[in-house]
Protein backbone atom coordinates (compact mmCIF):
# COMPACT_ATOMS: atom_id res chain seq x y z
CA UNK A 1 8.36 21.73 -3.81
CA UNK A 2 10.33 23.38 -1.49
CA UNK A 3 10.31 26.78 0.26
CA UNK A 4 11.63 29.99 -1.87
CA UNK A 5 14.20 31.71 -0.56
CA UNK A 6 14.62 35.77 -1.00
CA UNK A 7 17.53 37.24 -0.81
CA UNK A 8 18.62 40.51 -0.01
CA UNK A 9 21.44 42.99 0.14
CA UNK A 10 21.65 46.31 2.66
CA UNK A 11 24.12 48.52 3.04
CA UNK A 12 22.30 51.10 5.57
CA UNK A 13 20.81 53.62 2.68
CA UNK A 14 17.51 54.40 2.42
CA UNK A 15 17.22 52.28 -1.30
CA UNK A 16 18.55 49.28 0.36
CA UNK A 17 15.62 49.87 3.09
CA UNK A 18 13.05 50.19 -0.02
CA UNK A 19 14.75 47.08 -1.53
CA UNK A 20 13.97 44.96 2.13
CA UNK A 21 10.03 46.34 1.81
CA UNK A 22 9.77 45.24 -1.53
CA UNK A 23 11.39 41.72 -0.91
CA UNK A 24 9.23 41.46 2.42
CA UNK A 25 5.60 41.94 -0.20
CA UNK A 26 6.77 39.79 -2.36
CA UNK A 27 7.94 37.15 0.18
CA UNK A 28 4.50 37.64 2.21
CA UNK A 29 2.53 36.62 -1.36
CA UNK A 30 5.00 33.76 -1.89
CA UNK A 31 5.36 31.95 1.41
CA UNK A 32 9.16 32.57 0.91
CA UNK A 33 11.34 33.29 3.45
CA UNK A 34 13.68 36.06 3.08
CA UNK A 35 17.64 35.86 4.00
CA UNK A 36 19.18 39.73 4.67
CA UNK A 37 22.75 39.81 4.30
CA UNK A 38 25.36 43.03 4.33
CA UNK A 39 28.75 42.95 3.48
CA UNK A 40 32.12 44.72 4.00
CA UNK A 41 36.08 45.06 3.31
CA UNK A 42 38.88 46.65 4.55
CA UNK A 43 40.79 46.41 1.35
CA UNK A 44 39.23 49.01 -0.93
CA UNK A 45 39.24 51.73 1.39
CA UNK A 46 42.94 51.99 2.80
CA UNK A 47 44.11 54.54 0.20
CA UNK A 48 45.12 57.73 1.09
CA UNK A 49 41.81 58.62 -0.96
CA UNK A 50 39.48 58.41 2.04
CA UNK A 51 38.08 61.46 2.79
CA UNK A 52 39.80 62.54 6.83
CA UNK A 53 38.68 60.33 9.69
CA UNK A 54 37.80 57.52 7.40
CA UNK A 55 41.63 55.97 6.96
CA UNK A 56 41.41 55.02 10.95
CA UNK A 57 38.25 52.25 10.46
CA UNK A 58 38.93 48.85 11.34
CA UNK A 59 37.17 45.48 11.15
CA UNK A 60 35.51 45.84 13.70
CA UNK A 61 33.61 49.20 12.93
CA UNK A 62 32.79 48.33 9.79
CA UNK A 63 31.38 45.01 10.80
CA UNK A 64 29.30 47.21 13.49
CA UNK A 65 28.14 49.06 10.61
CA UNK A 66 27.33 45.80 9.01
CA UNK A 67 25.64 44.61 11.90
CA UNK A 68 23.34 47.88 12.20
CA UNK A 69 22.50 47.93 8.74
CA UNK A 70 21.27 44.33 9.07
CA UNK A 71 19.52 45.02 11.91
CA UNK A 72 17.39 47.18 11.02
CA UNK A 73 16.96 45.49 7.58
CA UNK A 74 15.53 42.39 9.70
CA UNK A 75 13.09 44.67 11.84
CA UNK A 76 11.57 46.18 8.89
CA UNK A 77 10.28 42.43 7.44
CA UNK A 78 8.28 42.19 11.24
CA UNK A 79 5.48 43.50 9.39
CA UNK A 80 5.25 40.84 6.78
CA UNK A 81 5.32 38.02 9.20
CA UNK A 82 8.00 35.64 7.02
CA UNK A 83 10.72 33.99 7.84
CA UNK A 84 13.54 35.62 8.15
CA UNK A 85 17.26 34.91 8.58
CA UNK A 86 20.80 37.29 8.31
CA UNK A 87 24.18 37.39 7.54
CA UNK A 88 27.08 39.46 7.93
CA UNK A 89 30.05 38.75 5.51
CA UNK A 90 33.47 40.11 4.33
CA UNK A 91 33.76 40.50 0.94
CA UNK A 92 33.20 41.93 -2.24
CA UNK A 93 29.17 42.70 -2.64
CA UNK A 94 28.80 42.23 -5.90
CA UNK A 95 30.96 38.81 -5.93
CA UNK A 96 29.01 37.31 -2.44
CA UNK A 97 25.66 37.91 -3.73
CA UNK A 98 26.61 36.62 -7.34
CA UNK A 99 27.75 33.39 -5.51
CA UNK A 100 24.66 32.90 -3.33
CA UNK A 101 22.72 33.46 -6.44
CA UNK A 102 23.22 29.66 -7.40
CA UNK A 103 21.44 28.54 -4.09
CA UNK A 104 18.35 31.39 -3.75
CA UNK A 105 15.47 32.26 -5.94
CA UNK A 106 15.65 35.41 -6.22
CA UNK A 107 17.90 38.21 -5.31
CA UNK A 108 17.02 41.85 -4.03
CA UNK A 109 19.04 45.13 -4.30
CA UNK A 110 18.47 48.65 -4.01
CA UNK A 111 19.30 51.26 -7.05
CA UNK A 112 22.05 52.60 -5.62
CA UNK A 113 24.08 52.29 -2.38
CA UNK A 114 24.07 54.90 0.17
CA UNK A 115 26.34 57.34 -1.57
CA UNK A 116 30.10 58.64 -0.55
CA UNK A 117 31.42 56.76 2.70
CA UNK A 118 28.43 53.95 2.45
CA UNK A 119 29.09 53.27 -1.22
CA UNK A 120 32.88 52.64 -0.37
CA UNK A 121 31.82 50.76 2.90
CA UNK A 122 29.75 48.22 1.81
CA UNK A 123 29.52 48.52 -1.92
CA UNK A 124 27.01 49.35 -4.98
CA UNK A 125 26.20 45.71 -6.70
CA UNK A 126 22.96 47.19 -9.00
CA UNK A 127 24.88 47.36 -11.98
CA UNK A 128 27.12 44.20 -11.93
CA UNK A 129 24.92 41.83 -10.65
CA UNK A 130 22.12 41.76 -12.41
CA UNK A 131 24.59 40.51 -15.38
CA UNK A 132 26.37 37.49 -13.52
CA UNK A 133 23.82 36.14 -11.25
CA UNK A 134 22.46 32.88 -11.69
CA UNK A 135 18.78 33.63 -10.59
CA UNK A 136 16.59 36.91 -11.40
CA UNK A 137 17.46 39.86 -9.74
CA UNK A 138 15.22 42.77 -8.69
CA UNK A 139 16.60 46.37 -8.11
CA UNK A 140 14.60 48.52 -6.48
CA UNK A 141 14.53 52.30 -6.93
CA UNK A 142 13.77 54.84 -4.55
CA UNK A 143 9.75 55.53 -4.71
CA UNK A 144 9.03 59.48 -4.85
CA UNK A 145 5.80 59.58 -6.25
CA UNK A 146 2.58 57.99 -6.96
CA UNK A 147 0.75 53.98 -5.73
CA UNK A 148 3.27 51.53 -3.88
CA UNK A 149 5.48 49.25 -5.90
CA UNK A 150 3.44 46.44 -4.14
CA UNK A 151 0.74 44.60 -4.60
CA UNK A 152 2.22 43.96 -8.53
CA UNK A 153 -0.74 45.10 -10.69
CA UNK A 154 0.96 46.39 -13.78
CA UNK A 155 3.82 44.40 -15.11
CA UNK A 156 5.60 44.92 -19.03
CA UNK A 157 8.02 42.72 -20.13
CA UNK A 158 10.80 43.82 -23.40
CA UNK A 159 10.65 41.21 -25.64
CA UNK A 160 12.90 41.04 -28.67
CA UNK A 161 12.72 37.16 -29.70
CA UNK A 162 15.77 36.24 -28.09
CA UNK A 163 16.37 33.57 -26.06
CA UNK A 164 17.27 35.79 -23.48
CA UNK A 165 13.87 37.66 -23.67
CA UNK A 166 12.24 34.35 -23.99
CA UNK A 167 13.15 33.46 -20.36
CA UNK A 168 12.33 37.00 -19.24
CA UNK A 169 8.80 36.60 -20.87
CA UNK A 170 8.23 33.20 -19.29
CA UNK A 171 8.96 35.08 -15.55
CA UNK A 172 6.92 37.73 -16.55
CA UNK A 173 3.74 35.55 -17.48
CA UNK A 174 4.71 33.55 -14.52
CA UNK A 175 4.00 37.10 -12.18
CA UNK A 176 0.95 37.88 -14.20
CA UNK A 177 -0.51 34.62 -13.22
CA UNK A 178 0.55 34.95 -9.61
CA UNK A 179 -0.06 38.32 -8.71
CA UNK A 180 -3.29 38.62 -11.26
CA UNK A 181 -1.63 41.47 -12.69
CA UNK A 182 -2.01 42.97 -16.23
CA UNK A 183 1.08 42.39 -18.38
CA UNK A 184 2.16 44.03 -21.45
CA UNK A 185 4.78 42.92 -24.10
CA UNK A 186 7.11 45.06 -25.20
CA UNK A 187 8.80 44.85 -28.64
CA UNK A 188 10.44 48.05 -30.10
CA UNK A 189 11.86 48.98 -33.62
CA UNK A 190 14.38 51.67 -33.88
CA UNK A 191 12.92 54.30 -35.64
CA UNK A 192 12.58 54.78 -39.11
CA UNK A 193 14.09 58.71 -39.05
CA UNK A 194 17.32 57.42 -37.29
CA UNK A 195 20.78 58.55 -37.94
CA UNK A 196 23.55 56.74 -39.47
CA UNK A 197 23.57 53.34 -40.44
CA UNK A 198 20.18 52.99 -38.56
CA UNK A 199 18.92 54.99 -41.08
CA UNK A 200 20.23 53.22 -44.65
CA UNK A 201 19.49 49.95 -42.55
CA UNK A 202 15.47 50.71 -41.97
CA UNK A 203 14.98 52.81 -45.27
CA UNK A 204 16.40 49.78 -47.38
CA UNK A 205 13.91 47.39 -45.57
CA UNK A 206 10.33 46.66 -45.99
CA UNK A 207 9.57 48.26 -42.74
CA UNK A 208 5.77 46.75 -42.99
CA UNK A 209 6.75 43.09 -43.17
CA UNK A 210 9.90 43.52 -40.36
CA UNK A 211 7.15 45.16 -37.82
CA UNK A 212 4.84 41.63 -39.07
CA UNK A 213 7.56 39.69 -38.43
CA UNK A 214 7.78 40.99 -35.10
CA UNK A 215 4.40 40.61 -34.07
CA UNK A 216 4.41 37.33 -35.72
CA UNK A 217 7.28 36.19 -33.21
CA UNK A 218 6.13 37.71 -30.32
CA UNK A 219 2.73 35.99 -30.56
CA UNK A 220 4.23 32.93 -30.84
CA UNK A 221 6.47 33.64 -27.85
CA UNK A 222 3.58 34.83 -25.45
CA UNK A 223 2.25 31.32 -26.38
CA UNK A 224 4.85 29.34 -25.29
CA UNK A 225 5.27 31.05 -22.64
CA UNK A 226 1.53 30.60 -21.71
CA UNK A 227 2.03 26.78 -21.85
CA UNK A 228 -1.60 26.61 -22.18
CA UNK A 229 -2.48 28.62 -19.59
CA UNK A 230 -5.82 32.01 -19.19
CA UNK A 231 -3.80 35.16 -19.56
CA UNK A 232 -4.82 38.34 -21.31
CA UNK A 233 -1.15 39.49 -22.57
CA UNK A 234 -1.46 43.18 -24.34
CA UNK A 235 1.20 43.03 -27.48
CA UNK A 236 2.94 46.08 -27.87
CA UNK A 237 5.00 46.40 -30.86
CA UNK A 238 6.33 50.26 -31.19
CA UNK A 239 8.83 52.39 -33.15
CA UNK A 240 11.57 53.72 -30.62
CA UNK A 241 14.50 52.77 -28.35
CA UNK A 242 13.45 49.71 -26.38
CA UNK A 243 15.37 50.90 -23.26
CA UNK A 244 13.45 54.30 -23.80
CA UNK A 245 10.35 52.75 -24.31
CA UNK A 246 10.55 51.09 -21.43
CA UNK A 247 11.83 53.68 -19.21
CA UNK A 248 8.66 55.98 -20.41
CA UNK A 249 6.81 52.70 -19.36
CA UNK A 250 7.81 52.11 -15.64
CA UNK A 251 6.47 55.70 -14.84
CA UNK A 252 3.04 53.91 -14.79
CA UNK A 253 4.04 50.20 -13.78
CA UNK A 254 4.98 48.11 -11.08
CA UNK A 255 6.96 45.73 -12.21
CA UNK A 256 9.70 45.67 -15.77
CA UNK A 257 10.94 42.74 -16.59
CA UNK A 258 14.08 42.38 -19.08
CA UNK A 259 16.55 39.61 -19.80
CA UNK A 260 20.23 40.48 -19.04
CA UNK A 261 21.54 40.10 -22.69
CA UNK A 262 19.68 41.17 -26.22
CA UNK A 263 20.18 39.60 -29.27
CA UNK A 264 23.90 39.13 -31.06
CA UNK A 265 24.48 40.10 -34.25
CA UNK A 266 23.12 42.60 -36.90
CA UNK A 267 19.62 41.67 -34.72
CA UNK A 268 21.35 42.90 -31.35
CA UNK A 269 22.67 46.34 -32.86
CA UNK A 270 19.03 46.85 -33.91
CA UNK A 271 17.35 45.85 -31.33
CA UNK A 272 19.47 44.65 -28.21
CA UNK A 273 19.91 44.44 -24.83
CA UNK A 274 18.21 47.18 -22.73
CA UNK A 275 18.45 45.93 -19.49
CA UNK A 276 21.62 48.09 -18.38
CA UNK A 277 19.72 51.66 -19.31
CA UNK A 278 16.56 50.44 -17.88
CA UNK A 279 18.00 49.47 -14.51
CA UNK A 280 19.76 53.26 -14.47
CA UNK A 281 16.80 55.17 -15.26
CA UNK A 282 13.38 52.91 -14.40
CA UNK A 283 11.27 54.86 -12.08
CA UNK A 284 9.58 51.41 -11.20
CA UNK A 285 11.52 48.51 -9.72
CA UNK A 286 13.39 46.03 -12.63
CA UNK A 287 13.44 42.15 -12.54
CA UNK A 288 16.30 41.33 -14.59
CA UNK A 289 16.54 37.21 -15.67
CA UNK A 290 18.98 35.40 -16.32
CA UNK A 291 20.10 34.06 -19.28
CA UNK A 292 21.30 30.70 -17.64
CA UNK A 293 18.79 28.41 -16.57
CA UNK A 294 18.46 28.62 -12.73
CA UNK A 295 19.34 25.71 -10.53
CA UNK A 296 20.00 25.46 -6.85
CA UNK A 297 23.49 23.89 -6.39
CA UNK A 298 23.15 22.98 -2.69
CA UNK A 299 22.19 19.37 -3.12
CA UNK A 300 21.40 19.25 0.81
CA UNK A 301 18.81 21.06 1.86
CA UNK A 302 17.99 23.37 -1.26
CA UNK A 303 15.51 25.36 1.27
CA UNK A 304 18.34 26.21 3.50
CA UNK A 305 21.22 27.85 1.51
CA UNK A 306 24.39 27.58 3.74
CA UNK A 307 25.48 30.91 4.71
CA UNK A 308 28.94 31.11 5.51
CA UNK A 309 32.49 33.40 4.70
CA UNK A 310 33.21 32.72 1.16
């Protein structure tokens, strides 16, 4: 089995800073190592746009500010006493950490880049990449009140019978188990008082056997995902928004877990994907899994991704 590799993106704001924290915890529990990387462009920002003083960067201040956001990204893992490497690299952030997604476990981001001249500098990936990356990804939002995201104690997972929720369950059990944490499954039915076609949908349905259905399905899910293994998994089947539900939910959590696509069809208007909302408005951070199944593609040395200009 080899080593798992964390990786995660800076861009000098404070969230990217929370995001390095977080990744450092979870590293430290894992025996992972963690890989910070920063990245940066000249293209996007030579329109006459900029705000004054901005139009005269060049590479090499903007790889400065690369190399300082890194920096400090590195010095704030001392603490957690993992192994730690870093990159700098030019490029899209979204696209480079997508691409490194195929050869890391997992990948770490802040909710939101560093606002104005540092969003433009080095890029806001929180909303595109949890949907094309090849491993989960964990956004981390800015903690203002209340108990540290870490040690994971409470985790809730949406579940909606999907495949897609089906892997997100699986990596939720599989953090239960780790981390000893209590975890809580989440599926939601759009309420009966909606508007529209919501409404004539629910009314004209046995709303009794659809929420039995549900529960039927999501105990059999929690057991496959078990695989046979001692976890107390609280089943949660409610009337209300799922990305709502959830939302209200990480206000008292550590940890949501969602897939990154809901059901299709009639099923998906009713109940889904969430994971877009929830990632804009958690209060807790969001593990978002894929709905590819994850597999290193550097056939080398699968514990040492190669870092390089893409």
């Amino acid at each position: 089995m080899t080593k798992r590799t964390i990786l995660v993106g800076v861009d000098g704001s404070s969230e990217s800073y929370n995001a390095v924290d977080w990744a450092g915890a979870y590293a430290q529990h894992y025996g992972a190592s963690v890989h910070v990387i920063c990245t940066y462009g000249l293209a996007s920002y030579t329109s006459p746009s900029l705000e004054p003083g901005y139009a005269t960067l060049n590479d090499e201040q903007l790889r400065e500010a690369a190399e300082r956001a890194v920096a400090e990204g590195v010095s704030r893992l001392r603490p957690f006493n993992v192994p730690v490497t870093s990159s700098v690299e030019i490029g899209d952030a979204a696209g480079v950490l997508v691409g490194h997604s195929r050869e890391v476990d997992m990948v770490v981001v802040g909710s939101r880049g560093g606002g104005s001249f540092l969003d433009r500098l080095l890029g806001s990936v929180s909303a595109s990449l949890p949907v094309h990356a090849d491993c989960p990804v964990v956004v981390v939002p800015e903690l203002l009140t209340g108990t540290p995201f870490m040690p994971l104690r409470r985790i809730v997972v949406g579940a909606d019978g999907s495949e897609v929720s089906t892997n997100a369950l699986q990596a939720a059990v599989d953090e239960a188990i780790s981390w000893d944490a209590e975890l809580s499954a989440v599926s939601a039915l759009p309420y009966s008082t909606g508007a529209g076609m919501f409404a004539w949908m629910l009314a004209a349905a046995d709303r009794a056997l659809l929420l039995d259905e549900m529960r039927a399905g999501l105990d059999k899910a929690i057991t496959e995902a078990l695989k046979g293994r001692e976890l107390k998994v609280k089943k949660l089947v409610m009337d209300g928004s799922p990305a709502e539900l959830l939302t209200e939910f990480s206000t008292a959590v550590d940890l949501i877990v969602v897939g990154n696509r809901g059901r299709s069809g009639i099923q998906g208007i009713i109940l889904g994907s969430t994971s877009q909302t929830v990632l804009e408005h958690s209060t807790c951070p969001v593990m978002v899994v894929s709905s590819r199944k994850h597999a290193r593609t550097d056939a080398t040395d699968p514990a040492q991704p190669k870092w390089e200009r893409r």
